[in-house]
C-alpha atoms as a PDB file:
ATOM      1  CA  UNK A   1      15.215 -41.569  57.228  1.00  0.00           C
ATOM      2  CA  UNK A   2      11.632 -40.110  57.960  1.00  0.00           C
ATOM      3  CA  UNK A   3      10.726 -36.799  59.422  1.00  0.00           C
ATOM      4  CA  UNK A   4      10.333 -38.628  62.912  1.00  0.00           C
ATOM      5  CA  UNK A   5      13.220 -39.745  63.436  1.00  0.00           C
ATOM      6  CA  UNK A   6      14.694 -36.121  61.952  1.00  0.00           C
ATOM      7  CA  UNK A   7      12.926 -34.350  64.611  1.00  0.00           C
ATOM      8  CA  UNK A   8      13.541 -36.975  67.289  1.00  0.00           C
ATOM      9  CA  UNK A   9      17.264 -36.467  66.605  1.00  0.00           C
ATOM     10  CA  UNK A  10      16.774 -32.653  66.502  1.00  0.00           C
ATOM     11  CA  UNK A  11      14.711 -32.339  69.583  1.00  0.00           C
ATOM     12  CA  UNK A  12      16.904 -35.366  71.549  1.00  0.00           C
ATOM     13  CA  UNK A  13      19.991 -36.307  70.212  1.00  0.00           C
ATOM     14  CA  UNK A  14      21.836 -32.780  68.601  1.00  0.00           C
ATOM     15  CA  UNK A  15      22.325 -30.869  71.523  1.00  0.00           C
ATOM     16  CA  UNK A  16      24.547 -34.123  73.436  1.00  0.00           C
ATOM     17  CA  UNK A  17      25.962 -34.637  70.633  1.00  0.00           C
ATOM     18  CA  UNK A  18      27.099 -31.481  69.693  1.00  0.00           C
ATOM     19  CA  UNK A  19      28.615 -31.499  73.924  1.00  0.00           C
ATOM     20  CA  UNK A  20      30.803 -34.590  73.133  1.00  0.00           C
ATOM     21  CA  UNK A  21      32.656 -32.579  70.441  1.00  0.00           C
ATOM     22  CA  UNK A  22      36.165 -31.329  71.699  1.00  0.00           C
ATOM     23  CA  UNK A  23      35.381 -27.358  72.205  1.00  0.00           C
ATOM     24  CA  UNK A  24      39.050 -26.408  70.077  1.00  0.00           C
ATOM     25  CA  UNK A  25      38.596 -28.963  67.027  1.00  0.00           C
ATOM     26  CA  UNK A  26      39.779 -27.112  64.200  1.00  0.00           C
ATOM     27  CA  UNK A  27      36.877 -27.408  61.515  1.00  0.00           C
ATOM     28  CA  UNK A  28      37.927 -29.889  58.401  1.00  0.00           C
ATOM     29  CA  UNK A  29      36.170 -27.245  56.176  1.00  0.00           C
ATOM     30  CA  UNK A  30      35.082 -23.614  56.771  1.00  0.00           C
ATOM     31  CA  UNK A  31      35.939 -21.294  58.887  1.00  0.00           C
ATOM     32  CA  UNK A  32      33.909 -21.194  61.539  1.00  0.00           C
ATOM     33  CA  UNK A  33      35.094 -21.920  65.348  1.00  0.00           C
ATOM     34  CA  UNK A  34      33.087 -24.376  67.028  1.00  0.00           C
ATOM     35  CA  UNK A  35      31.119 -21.815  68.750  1.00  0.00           C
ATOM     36  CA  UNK A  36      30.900 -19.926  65.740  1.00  0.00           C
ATOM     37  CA  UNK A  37      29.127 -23.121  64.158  1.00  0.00           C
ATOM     38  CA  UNK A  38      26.959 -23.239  67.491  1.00  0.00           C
ATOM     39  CA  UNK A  39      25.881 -19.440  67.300  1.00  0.00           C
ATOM     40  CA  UNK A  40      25.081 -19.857  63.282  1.00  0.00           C
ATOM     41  CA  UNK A  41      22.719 -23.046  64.090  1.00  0.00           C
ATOM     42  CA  UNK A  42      21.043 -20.632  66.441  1.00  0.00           C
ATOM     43  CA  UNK A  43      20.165 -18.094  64.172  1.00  0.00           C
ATOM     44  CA  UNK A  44      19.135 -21.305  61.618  1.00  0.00           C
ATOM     45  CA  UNK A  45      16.722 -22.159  64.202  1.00  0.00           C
ATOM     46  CA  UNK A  46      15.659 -18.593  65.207  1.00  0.00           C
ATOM     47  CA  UNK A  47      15.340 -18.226  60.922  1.00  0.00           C
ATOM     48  CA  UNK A  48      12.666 -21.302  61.617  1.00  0.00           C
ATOM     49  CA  UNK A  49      10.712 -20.351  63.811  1.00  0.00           C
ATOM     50  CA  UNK A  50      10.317 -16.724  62.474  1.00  0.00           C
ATOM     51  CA  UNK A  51      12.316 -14.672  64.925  1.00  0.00           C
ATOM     52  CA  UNK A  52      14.938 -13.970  62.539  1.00  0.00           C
ATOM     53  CA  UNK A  53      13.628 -12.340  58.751  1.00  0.00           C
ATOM     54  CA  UNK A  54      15.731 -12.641  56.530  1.00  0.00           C
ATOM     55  CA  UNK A  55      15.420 -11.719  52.798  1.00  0.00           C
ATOM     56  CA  UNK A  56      14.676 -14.224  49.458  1.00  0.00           C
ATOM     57  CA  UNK A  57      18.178 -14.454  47.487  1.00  0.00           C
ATOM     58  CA  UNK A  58      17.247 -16.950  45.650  1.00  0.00           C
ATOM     59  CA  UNK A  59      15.609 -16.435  41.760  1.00  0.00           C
ATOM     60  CA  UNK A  60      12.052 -17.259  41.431  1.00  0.00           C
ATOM     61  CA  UNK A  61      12.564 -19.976  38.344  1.00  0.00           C
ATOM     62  CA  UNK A  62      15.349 -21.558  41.075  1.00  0.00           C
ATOM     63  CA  UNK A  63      13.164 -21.936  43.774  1.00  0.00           C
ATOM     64  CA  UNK A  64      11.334 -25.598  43.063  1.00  0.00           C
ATOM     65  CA  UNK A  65      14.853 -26.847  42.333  1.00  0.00           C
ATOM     66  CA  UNK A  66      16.582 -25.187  45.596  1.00  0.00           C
ATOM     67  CA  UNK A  67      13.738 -26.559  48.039  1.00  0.00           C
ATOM     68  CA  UNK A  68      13.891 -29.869  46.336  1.00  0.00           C
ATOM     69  CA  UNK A  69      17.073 -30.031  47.799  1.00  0.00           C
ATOM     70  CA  UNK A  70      16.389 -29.020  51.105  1.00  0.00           C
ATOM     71  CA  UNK A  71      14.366 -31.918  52.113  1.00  0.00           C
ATOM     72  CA  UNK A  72      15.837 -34.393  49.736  1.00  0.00           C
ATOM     73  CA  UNK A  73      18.663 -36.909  51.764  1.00  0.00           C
ATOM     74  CA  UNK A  74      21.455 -35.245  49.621  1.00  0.00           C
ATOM     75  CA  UNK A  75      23.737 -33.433  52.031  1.00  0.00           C
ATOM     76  CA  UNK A  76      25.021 -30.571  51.759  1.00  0.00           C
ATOM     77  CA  UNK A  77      28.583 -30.062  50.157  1.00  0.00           C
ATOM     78  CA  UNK A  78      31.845 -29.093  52.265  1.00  0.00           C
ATOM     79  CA  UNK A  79      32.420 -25.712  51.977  1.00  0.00           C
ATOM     80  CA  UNK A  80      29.431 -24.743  50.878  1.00  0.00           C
ATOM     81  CA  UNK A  81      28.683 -20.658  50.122  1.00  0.00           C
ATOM     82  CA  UNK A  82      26.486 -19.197  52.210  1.00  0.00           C
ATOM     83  CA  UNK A  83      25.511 -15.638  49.908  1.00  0.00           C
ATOM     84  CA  UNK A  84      24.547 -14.109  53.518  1.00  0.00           C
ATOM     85  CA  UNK A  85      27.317 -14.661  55.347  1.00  0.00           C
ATOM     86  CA  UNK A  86      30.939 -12.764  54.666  1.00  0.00           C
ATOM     87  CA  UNK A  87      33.882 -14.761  53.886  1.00  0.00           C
ATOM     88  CA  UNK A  88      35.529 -14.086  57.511  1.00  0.00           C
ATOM     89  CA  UNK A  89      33.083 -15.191  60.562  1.00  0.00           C
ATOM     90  CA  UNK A  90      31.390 -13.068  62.154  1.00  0.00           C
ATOM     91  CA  UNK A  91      32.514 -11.716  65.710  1.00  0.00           C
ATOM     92  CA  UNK A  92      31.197 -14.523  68.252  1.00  0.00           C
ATOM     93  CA  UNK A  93      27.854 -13.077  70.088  1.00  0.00           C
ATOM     94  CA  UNK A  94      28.807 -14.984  73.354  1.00  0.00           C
ATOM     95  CA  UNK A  95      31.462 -14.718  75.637  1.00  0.00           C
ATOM     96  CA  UNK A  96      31.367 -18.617  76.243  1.00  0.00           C
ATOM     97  CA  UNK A  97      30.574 -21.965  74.301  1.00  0.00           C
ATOM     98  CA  UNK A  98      28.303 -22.550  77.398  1.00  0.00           C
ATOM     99  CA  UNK A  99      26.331 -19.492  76.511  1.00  0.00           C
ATOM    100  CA  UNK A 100      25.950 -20.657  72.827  1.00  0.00           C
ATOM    101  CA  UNK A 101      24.731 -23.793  73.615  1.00  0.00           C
ATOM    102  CA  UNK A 102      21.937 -22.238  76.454  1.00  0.00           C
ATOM    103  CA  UNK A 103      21.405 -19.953  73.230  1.00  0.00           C
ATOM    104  CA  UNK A 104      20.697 -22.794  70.878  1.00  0.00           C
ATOM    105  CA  UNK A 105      19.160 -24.790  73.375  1.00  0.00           C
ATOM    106  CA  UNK A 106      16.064 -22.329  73.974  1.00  0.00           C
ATOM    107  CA  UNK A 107      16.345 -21.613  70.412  1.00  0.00           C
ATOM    108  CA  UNK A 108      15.473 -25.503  69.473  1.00  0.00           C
ATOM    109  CA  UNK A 109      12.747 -25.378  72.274  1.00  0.00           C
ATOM    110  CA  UNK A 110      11.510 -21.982  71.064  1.00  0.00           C
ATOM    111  CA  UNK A 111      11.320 -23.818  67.369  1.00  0.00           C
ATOM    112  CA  UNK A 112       9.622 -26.766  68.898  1.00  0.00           C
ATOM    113  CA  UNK A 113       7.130 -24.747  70.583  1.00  0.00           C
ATOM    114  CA  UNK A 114       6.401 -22.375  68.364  1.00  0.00           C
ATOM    115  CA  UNK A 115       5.061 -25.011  65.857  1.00  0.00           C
ATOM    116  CA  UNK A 116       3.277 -26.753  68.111  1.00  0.00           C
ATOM    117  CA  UNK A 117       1.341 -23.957  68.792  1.00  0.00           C
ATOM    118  CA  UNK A 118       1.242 -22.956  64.784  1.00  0.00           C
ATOM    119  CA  UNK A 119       1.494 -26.210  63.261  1.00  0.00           C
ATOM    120  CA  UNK A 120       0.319 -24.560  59.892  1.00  0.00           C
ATOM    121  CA  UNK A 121       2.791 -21.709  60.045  1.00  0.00           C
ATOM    122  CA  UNK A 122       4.974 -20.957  57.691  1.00  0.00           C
ATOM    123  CA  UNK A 123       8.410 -18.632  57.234  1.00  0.00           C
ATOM    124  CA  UNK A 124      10.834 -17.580  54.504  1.00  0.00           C
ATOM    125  CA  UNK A 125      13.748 -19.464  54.294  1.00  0.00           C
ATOM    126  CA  UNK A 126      16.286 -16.980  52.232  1.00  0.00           C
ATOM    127  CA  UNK A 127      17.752 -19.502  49.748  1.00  0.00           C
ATOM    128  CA  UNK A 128      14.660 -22.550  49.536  1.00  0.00           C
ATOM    129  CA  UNK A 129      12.072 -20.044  49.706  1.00  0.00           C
ATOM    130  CA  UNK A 130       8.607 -20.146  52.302  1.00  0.00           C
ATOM    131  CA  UNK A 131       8.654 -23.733  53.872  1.00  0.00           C
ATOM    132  CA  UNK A 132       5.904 -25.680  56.836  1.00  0.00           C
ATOM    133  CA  UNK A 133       7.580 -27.419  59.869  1.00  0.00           C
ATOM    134  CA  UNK A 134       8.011 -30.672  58.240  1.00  0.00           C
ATOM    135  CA  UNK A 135      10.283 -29.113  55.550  1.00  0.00           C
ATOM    136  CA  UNK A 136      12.284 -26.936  58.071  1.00  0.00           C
ATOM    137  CA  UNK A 137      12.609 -30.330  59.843  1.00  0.00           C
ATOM    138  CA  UNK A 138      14.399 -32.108  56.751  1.00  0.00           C
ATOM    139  CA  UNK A 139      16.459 -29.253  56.330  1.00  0.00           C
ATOM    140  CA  UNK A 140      17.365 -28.464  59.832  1.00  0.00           C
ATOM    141  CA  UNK A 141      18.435 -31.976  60.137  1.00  0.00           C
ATOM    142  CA  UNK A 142      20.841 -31.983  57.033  1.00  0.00           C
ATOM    143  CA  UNK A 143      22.242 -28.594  58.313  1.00  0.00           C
ATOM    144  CA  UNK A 144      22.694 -29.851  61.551  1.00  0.00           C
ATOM    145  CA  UNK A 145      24.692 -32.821  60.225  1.00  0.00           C
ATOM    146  CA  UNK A 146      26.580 -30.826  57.686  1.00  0.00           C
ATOM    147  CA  UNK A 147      27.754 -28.879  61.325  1.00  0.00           C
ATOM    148  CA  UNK A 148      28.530 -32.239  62.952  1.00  0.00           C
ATOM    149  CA  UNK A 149      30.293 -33.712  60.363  1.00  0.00           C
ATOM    150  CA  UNK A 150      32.208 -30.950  59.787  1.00  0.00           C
ATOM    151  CA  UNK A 151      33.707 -30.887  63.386  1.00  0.00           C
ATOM    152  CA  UNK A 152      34.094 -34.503  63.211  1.00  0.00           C
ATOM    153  CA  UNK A 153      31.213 -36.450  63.898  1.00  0.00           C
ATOM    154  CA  UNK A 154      30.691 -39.755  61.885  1.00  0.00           C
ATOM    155  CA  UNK A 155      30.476 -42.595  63.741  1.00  0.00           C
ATOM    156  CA  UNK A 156      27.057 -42.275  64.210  1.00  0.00           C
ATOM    157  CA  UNK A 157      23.335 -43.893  62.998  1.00  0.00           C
ATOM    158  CA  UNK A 158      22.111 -40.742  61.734  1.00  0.00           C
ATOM    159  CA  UNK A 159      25.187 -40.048  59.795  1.00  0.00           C
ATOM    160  CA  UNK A 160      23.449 -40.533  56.508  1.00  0.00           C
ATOM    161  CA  UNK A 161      22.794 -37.066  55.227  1.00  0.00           C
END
């Protein structure tokens, strides 16, 4: 899949389908809620577009390796670790699922926006080090569909990372 149709699905096609997904479907991995999962892609975007700084955790001589990953078409694994976050969720930020999705929603724009104004920006990414749009596109995307899969979401054209 190319980086258009990546960011066409991240810019068109995430937020609906993340609003067909049943609000109370229990995760098949992890332990996030759904809006748990919502508020964490929010700060993934907000990480993007270089409102949220977050420290490199990843060793220099891993680095090439790690980002090679992150906009390869290899998905992520169930259950991956996440070395930032604890192992018990973090209290929800919102006091609705409708508020998380407003908060991802301007966060996406925000993202979209923010690049189109610095289209030669870059910002740290904490585990595949500094990355430029196109690479937070490919990786965005595959987190995104890690999310999606993981509350159920297969059946679906994109469904191939």
């Amino acid at each position: 899949m190319d980086i258009n149709q990546k960011e066409h699905f991240l810019y068109n096609e995430y937020l609906p389908e993340l609003r067909k997904i049943n609000y109370n479907t229990v995760p098949a991995w992890g332990k996030l809620s759904f809006q748990g999962m919502v508020e964490h892609m929010s700060d993934a975007f907000g990480n993007a577009s270089g409102k949220i700084h977050l420290p490199l955790v990843t060793t220099e001589d891993k680095l090439e390796q790690y980002k090679t990953f992150a906009v390869s078409d290899r998905p992520f694994k169930e259950n991956t670790v996440n070395a930032l976050m604890s192992t018990e969720p973090p209290p929800l930020r919102h006091t609705s699922i409708t508020e998380a999705l407003l908060e991802l929603e301007m966060e996406i724009a925000y993202f979209k926006q923010y690049f189109s104004d610095n289209p030669l920006k870059t910002n740290l990414n904490p585990f595949f080090g500094v990355m430029n749009y196109e690479e937070w596109i490919h990786l965005l995307f595959k987190h995104a569909w890690h999310h999606l899969r993981q509350f159920g979401v297969i059946n679906h054209p994109y469904n191939q990372v």
